[in-house]
Protein backbone atom coordinates (compact mmCIF):
# COMPACT_ATOMS: atom_id res chain seq x y z
CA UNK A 1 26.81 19.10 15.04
CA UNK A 2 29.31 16.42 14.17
CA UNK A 3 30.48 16.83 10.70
CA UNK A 4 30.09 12.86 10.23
CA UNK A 5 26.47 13.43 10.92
CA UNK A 6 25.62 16.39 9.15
CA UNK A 7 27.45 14.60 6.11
CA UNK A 8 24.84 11.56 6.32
CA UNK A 9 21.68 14.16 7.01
CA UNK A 10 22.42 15.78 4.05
CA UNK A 11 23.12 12.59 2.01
CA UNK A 12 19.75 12.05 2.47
CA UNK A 13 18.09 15.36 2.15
CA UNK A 14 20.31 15.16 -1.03
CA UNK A 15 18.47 11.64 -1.91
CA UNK A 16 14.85 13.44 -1.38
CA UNK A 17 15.42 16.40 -3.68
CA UNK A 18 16.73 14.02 -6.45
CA UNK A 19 12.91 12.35 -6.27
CA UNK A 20 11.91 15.49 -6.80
CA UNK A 21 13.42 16.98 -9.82
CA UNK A 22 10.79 16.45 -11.82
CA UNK A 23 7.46 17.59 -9.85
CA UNK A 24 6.10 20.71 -11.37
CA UNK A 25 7.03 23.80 -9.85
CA UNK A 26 4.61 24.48 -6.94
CA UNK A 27 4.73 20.96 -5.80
CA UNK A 28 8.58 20.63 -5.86
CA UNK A 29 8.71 24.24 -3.87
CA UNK A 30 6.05 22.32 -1.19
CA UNK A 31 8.83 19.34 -1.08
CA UNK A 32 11.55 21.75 -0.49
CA UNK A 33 9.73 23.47 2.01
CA UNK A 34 9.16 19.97 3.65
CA UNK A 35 12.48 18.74 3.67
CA UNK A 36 14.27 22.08 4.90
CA UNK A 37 11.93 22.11 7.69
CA UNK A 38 12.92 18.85 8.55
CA UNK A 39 16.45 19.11 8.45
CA UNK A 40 15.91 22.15 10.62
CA UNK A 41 14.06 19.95 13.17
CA UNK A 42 17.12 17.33 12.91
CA UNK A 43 19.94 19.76 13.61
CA UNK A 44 18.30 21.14 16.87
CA UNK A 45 17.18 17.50 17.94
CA UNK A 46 20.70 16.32 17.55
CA UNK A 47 22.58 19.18 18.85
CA UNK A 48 20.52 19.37 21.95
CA UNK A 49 21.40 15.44 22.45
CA UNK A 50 25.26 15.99 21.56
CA UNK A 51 25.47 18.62 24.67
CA UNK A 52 24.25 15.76 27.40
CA UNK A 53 26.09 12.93 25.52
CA UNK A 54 28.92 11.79 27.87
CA UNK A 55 32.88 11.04 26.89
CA UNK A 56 32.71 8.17 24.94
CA UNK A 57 34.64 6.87 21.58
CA UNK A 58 33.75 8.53 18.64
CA UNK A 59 32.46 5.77 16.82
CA UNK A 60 30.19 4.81 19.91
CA UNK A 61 29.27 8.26 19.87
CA UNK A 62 28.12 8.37 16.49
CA UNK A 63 26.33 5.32 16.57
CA UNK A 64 23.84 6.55 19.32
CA UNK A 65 22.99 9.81 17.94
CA UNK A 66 22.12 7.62 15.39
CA UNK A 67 20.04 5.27 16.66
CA UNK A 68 18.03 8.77 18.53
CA UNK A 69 17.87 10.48 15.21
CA UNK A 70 14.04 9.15 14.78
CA UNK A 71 12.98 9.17 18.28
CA UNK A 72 14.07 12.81 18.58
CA UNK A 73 12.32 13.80 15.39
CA UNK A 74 9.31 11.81 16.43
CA UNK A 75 9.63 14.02 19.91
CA UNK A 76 9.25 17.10 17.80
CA UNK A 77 6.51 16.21 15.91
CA UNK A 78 7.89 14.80 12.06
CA UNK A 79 8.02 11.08 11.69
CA UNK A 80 9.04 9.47 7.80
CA UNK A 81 9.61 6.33 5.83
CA UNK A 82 10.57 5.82 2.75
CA UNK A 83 9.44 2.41 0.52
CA UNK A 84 11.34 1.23 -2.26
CA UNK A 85 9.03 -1.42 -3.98
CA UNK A 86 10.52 -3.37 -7.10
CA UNK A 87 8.73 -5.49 -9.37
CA UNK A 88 9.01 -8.14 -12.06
CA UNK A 89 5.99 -9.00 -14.08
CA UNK A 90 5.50 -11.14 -16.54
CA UNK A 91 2.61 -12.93 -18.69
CA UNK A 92 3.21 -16.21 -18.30
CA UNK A 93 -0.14 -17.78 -20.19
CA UNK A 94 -2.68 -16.73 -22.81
CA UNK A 95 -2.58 -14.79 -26.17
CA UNK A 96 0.18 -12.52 -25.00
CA UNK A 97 2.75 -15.14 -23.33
CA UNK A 98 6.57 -13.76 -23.24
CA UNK A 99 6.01 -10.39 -22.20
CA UNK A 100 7.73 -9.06 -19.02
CA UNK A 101 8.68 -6.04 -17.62
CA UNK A 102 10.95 -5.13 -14.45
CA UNK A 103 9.93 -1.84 -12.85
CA UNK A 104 8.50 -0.12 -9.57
CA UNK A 105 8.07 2.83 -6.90
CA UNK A 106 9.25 4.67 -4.63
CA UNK A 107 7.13 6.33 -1.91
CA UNK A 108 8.18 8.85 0.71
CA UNK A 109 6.14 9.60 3.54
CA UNK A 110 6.09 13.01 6.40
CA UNK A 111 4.12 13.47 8.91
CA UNK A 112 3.71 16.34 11.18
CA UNK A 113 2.25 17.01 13.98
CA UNK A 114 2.41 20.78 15.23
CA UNK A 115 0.73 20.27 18.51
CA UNK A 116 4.24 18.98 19.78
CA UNK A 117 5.59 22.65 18.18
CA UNK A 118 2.89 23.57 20.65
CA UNK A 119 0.67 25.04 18.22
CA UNK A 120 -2.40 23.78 16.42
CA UNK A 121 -3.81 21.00 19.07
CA UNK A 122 -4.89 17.66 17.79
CA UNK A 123 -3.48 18.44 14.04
CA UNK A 124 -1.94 16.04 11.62
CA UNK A 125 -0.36 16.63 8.23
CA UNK A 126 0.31 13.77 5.82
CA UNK A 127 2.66 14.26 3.02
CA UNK A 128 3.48 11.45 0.36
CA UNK A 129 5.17 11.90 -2.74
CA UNK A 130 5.85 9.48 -5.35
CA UNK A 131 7.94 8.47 -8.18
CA UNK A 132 7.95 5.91 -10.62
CA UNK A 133 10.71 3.52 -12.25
CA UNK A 134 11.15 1.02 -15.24
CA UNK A 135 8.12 -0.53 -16.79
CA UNK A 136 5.12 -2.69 -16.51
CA UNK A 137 3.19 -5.25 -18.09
CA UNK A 138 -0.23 -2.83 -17.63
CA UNK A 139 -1.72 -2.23 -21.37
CA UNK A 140 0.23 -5.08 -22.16
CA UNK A 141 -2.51 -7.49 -21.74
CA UNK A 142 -6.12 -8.21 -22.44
CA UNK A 143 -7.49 -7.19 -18.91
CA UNK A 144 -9.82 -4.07 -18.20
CA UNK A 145 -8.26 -3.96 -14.64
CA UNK A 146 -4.72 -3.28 -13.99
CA UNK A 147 -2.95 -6.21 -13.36
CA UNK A 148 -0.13 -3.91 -11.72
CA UNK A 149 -2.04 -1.63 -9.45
CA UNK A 150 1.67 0.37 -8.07
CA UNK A 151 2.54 1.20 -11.49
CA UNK A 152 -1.00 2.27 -12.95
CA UNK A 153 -1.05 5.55 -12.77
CA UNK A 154 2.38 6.39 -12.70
CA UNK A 155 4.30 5.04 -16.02
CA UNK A 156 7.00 5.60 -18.47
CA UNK A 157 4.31 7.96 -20.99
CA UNK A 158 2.52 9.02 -18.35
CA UNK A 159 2.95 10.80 -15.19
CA UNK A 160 6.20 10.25 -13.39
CA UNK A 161 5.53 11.42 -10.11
CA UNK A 162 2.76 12.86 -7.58
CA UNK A 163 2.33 14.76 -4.68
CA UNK A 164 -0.40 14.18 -1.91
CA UNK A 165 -1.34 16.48 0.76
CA UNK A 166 -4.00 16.31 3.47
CA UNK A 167 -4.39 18.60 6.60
CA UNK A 168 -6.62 17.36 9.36
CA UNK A 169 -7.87 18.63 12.44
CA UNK A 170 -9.59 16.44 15.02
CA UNK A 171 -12.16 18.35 16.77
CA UNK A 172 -12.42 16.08 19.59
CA UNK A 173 -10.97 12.27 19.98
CA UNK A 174 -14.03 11.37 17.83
CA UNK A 175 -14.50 14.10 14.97
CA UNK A 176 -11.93 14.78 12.64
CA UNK A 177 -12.19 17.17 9.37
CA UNK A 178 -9.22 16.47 6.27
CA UNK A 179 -9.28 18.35 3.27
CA UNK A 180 -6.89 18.08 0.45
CA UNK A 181 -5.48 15.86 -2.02
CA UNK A 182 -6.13 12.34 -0.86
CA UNK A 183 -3.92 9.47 -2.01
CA UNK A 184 -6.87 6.35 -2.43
CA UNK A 185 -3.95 3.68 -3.03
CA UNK A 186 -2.49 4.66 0.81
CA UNK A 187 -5.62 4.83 2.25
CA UNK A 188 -6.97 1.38 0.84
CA UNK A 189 -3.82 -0.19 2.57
CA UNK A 190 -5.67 0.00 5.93
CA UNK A 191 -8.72 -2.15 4.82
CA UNK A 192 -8.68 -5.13 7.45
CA UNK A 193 -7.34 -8.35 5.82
CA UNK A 194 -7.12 -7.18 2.06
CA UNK A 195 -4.73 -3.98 2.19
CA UNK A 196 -4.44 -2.33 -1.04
CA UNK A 197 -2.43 -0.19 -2.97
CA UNK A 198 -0.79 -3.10 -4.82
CA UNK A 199 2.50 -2.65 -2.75
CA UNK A 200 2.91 -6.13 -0.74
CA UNK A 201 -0.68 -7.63 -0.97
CA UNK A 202 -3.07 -8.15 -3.80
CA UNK A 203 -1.57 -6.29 -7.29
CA UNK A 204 -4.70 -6.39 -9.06
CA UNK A 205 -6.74 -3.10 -9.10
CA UNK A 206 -10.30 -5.13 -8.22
CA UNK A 207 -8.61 -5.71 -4.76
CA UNK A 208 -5.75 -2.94 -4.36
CA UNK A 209 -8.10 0.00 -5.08
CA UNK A 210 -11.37 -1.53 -4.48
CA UNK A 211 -14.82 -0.05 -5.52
CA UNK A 212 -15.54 3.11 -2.79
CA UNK A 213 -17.15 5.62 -5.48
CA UNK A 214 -18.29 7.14 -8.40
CA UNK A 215 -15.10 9.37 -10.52
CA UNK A 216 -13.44 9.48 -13.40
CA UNK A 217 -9.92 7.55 -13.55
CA UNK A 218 -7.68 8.48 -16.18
CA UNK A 219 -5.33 11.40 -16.77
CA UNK A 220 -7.31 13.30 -19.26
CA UNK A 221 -10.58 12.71 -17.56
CA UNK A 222 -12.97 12.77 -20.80
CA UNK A 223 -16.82 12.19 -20.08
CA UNK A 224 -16.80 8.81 -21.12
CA UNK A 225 -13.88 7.73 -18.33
CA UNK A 226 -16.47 7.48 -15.22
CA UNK A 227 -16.37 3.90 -13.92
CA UNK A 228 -17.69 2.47 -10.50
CA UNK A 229 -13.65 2.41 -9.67
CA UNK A 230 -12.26 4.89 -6.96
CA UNK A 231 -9.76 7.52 -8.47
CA UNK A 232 -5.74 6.92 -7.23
CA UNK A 233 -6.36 10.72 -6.10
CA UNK A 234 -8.96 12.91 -5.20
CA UNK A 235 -9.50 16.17 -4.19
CA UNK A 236 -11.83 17.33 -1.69
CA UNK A 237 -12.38 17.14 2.13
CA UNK A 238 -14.04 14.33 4.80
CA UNK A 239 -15.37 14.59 7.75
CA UNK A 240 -15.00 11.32 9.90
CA UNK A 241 -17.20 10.55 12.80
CA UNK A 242 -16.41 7.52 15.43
CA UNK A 243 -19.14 6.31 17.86
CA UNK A 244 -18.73 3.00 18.42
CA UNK A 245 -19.25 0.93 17.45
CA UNK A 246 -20.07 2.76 14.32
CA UNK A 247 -17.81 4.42 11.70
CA UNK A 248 -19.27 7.67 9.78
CA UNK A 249 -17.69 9.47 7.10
CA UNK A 250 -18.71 11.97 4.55
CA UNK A 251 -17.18 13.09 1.91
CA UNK A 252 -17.65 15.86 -1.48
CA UNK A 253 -15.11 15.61 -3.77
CA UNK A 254 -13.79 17.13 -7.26
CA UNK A 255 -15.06 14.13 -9.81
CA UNK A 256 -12.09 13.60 -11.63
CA UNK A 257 -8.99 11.81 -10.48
CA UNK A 258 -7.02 14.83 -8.75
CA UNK A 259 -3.68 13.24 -10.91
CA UNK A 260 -4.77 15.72 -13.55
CA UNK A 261 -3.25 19.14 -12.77
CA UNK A 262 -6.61 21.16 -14.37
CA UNK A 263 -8.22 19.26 -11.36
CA UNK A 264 -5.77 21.05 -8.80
CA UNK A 265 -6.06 24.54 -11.38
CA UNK A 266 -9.80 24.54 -11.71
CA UNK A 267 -11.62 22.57 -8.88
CA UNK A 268 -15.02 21.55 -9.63
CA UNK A 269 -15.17 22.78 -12.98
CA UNK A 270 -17.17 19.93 -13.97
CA UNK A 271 -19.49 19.26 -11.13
CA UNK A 272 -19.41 17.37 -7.53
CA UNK A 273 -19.21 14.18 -6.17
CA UNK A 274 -20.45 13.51 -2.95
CA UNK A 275 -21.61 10.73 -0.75
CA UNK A 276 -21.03 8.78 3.12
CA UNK A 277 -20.54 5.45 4.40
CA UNK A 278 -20.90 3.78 7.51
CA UNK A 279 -18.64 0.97 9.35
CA UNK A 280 -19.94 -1.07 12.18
CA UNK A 281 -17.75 -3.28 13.97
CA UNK A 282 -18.82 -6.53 14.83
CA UNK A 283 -17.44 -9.68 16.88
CA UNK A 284 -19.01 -13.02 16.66
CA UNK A 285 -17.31 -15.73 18.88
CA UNK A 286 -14.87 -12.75 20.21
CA UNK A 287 -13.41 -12.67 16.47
CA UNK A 288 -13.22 -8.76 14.84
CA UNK A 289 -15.02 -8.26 12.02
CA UNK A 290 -16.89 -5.13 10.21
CA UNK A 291 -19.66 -4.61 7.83
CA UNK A 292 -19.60 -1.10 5.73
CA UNK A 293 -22.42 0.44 3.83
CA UNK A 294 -21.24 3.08 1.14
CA UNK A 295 -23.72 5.52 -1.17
CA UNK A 296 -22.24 7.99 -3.91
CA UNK A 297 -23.59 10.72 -6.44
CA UNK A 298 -22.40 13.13 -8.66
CA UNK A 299 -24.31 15.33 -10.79
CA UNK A 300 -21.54 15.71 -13.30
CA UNK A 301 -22.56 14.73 -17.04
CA UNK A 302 -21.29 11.48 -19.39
CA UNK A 303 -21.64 9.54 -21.94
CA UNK A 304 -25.01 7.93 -22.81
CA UNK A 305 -23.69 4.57 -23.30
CA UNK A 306 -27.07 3.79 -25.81
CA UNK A 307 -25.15 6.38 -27.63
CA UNK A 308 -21.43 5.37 -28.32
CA UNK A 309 -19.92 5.70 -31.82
CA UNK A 310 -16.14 5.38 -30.95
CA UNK A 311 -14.06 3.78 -29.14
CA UNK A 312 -10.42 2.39 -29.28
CA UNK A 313 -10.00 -0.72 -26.62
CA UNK A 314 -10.35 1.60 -23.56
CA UNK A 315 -13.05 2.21 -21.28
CA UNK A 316 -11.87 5.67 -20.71
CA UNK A 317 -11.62 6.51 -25.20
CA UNK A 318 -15.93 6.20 -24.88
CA UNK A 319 -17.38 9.05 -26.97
CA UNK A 320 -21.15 9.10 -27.99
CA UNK A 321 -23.11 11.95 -29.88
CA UNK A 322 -25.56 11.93 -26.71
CA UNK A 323 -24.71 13.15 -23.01
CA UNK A 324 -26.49 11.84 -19.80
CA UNK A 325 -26.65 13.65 -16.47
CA UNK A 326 -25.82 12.62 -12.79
CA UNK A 327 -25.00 8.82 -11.48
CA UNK A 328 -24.89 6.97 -8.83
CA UNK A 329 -23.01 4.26 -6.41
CA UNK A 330 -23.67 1.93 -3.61
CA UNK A 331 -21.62 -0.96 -2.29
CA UNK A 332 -21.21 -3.28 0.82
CA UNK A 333 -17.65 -4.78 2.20
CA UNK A 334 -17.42 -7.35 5.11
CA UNK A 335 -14.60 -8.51 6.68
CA UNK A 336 -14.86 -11.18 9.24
CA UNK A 337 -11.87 -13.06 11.33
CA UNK A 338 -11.89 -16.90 11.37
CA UNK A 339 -8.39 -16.80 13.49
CA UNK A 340 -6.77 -13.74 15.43
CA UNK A 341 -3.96 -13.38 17.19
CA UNK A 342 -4.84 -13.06 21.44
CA UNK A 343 -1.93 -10.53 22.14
CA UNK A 344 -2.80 -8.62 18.86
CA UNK A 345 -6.08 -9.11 17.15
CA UNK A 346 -4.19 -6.79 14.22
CA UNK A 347 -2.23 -10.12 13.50
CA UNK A 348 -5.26 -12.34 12.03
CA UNK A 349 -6.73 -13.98 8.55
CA UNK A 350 -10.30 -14.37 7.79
CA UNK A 351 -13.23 -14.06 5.06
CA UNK A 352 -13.74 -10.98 3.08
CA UNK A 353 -16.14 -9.25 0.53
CA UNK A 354 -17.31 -6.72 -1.49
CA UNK A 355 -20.39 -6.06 -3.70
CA UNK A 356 -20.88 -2.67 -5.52
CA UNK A 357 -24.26 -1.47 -7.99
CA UNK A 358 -24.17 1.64 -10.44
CA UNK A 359 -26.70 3.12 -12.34
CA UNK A 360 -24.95 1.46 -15.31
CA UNK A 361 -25.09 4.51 -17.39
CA UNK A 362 -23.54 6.50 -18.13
CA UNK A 363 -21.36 4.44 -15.21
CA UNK A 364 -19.71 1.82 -17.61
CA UNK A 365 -19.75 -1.59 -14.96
CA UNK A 366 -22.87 -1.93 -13.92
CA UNK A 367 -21.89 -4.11 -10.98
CA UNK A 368 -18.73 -5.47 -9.33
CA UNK A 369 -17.92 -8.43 -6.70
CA UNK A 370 -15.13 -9.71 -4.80
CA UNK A 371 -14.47 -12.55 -1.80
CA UNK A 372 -11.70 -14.62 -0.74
CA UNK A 373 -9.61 -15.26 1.90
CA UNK A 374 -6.25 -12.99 3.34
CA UNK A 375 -4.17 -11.86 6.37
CA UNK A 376 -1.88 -12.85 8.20
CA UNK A 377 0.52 -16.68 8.64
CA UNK A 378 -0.12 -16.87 12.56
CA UNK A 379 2.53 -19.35 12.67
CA UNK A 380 5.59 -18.61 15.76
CA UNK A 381 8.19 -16.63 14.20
CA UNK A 382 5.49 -15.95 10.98
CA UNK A 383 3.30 -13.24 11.99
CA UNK A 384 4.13 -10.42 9.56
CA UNK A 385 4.12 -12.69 6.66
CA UNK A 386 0.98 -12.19 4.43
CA UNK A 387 -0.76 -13.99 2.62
CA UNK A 388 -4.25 -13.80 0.23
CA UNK A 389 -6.49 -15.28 -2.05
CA UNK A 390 -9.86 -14.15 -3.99
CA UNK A 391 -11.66 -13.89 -6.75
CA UNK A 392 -13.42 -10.89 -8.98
CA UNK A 393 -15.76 -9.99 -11.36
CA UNK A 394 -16.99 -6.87 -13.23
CA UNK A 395 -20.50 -6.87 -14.82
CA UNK A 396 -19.89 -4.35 -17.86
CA UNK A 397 -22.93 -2.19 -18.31
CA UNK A 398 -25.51 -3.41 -20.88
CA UNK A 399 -26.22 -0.77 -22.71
CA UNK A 400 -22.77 -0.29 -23.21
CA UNK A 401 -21.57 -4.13 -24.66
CA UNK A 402 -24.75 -3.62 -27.23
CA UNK A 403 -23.50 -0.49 -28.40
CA UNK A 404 -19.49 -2.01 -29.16
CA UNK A 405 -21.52 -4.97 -30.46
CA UNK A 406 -23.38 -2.46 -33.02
CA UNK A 407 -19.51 -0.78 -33.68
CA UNK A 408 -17.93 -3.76 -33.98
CA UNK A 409 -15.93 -3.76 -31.12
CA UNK A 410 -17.85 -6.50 -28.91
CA UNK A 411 -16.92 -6.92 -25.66
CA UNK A 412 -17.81 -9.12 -22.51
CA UNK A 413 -17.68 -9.06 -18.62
CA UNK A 414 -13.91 -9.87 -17.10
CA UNK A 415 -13.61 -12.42 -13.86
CA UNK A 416 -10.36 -13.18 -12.55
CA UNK A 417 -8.44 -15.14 -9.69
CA UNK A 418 -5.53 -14.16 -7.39
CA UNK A 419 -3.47 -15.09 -4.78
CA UNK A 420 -0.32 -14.26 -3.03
CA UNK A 421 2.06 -14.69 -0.20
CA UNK A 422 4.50 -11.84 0.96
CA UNK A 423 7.20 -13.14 3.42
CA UNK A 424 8.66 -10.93 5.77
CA UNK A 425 12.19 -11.32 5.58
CA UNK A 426 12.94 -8.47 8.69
CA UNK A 427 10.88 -5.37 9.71
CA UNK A 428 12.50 -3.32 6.53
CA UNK A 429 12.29 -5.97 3.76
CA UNK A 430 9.45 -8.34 2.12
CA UNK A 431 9.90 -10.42 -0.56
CA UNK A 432 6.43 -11.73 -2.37
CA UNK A 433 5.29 -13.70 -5.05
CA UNK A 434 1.92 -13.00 -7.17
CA UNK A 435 -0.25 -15.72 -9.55
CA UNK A 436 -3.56 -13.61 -11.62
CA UNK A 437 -5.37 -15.92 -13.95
CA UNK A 438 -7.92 -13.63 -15.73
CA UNK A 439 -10.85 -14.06 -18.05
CA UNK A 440 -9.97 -11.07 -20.15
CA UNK A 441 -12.79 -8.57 -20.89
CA UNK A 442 -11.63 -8.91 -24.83
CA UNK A 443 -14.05 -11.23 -26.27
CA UNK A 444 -12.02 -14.41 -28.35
CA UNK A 445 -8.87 -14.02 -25.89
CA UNK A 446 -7.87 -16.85 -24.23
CA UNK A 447 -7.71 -16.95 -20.33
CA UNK A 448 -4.00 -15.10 -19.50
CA UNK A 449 -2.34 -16.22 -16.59
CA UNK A 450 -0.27 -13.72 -15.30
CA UNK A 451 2.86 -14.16 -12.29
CA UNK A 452 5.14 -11.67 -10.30
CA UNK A 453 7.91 -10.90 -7.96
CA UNK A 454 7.60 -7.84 -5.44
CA UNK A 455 10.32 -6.78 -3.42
CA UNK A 456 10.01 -3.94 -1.11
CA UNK A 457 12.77 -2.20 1.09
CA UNK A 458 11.66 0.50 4.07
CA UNK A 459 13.94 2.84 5.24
């Protein structure tokens, strides 16, 4: 291989193992593992393509393997990105005006596919590992929801990094089984119209990781942390059924966030989670839309919420003398085009919503809506831009505002507003901008109006 070549491969091999310094041991080993396997694909790719390469300049030369480099690897069955996402957040409004914070993420991505090794038929593996940087204005504020969904879970103080893995093996070209650790930010970022994931559409958790189940959602997963939220990770395995035009999937699922490493130690330690959904897909005046039914339980145990003697400002610091068993979940999202694109229906903007129900305890929010408007600017030359706008609100349980009323600690139900517009500035860089204006769950806080700056780089 050219020594040119081999230089830039291993700057960034180099580049990947730096992200990686600090993943605990078995994770960083799986990285490694990764990343040598790629290189290993890379250096027969290219010298197979050096050998019919014709006399040319060297510089020429060079600049063609490169432009190959992914194609080949694609050809052999690893494709990867990596995103770069950097963000400046500030509270521009409301009893905590002046703070700011500059921060952000990066996110690498591998994907393999061994039936082009010729093994394992109609497999796909889907690495992503994660790493955080700088701060954020999260905790900051009077919100319940994260007003910085990217930089949520991982945080100076907190996690630094994570490490998703999911194996799946399609049975036919309309059954598929995964099993692993799933990343629920990544996957929300394929919901038509909204995204998610907080990346380059909505930041705000009650649209970037929108209601899908029952779990608990912080680190240290204590009883009283189950909320009608999905968890950024879970751990478990799905079965996914397509018959058009319906959409089945079913799901059981550790029911903590899989962020903890005692999930990953001791699976299911504390019970199950487990529940389905179905998607159909509609068109009304030859427009796409979808309607999708979801249902959850989980027979693990929380917090009677009649019962709660402490708490410190966080839903997830609930701790009552009484425990309750089992809880449940149920929730509807449409999505409907007003305007699509007639060479790709992908490129469109339309209505969307979402309305979720809980038991309400020992599930904290009793109920949860959201609707607005989102997609794409359809405009010549404009199609990747993206734009959105909604609103939310989160009906805290009952029994659970009486009993902070009782403590002292009275609380109410949180609506907010956001919009945003993310402009595509070429096919590796966006550039967006972010308004929130919330109606913070703290009772005797004034409405905080919160802005942002997003930029994200793809390599």
């Amino acid at each position: 291989m050219p020594k040119k070549l081999q230089v830039n491969l291993n700057n960034i091999m180099f580049k990947l193992v730096y992200f990686a310094t600090r993943i605990r041991v078995v994770e960083r080993l799986s990285l490694f593992m990764l990343i040598n396997l790629g290189n290993a694909v890379i250096c027969i790719a290219e010298e197979s393509h050096v050998q019919k390469v014709n006399d040319a300049t060297e510089s020429r030369h060079y600049e063609d393997i490169s432009k190959l480099t992914k194609a080949n690897l694609e050809k052999y069955g690893i494709s990867s990105q990596v995103w770069v996402t950097q963000i400046y957040q500030g509270i521009i409004a409301g009893g905590n005006e002046g703070i700011s914070r500059y921060g952000g993420k990066t996110d690498g991505f591998l994907k393999i596919e061994p039936a082009k090794f010729g093994v394992l038929r109609l497999s796909i593996t889907h690495t992503q590992y994660e790493h955080y940087f700088g701060l954020d204005v999260n905790r900051q504020d009077d919100a319940l929801l994260a007003v910085n969904t990217a930089q949520a879970y991982l945080r100076a103080g907190g996690y630094h990094s994570a490490l998703s893995l999911v194996a799946s093996q399609k049975i036919d070209e309309n059954l598929s089984i995964s099993v692993g650790k799933f990343n629920l930010l990544t996957m929300a970022s394929k919901t038509p119209l909204i995204g998610g994931g907080g990346l380059n559409t909505f930041m705000n958790r009650a649209f970037a990781l929108p209601s899908t189940g029952v779990a608990y959602t912080s680190a240290i997963g204590g009883p009283g942390d189950r909320v009608v939220l999905s968890p950024p990770y879970s751990l478990g395995g799905q079965v996914e059924l397509k018959y058009e035009p319906y959409e089945f999937d079913f799901y059981l699922v550790d029911p903590r966030s899989a962020q903890s490493p005692r999930v990953i130690q001791r699976p299911f330690e504390v019970g199950v989670a487990f529940g389905a959904g179905v998607k159909v897909n509609s068109k009304i005046l030859d427009l796409n839309g979808s309607h999708t039914f979801r249902g959850a339980y989980s027979n693990a145990n929380g917090i009677n919420l009649s019962s709660v003697n402490e708490f410190n400002g966080n839903i997830r610091s609930i701790n009552g003398s009484i425990t309750k068993n089992g809880y449940y979940f149920a929730s509807y999202l449409m999505t409907q085009n007003i305007y699509q694109s007639t060479v790709d229906p992908e490129k469109s903007w339309g209505l969307f919503a979402l309305y979720t129900i809980s038991d309400g305890n020992p599930t904290p929010i009793k109920w949860s809506m959201f609707s607005g408007l989102a997609g794409n600017n359809l405009m010549l030359s404009r199609e990747e831009d993206r734009w959105g706008i909604g609103f939310y609100h989160y009906g805290v349980s009952q029994q659970l505002l009486t009993s902070l009323q009782q403590i002292n600690d009275p609380r109410r139900s949180e609506s907010g507003v956001e919009a945003f517009y993310n402009i595509a500035l070429n096919k590796f860089s966006y550039l967006s901008a972010d308004l929130q204006i919330i109606s913070p769950w703290v009772t005797n806080r004034p409405i905080e109006t919160i802005s942002a700056i997003r930029m994200q780089s793809r390599f």
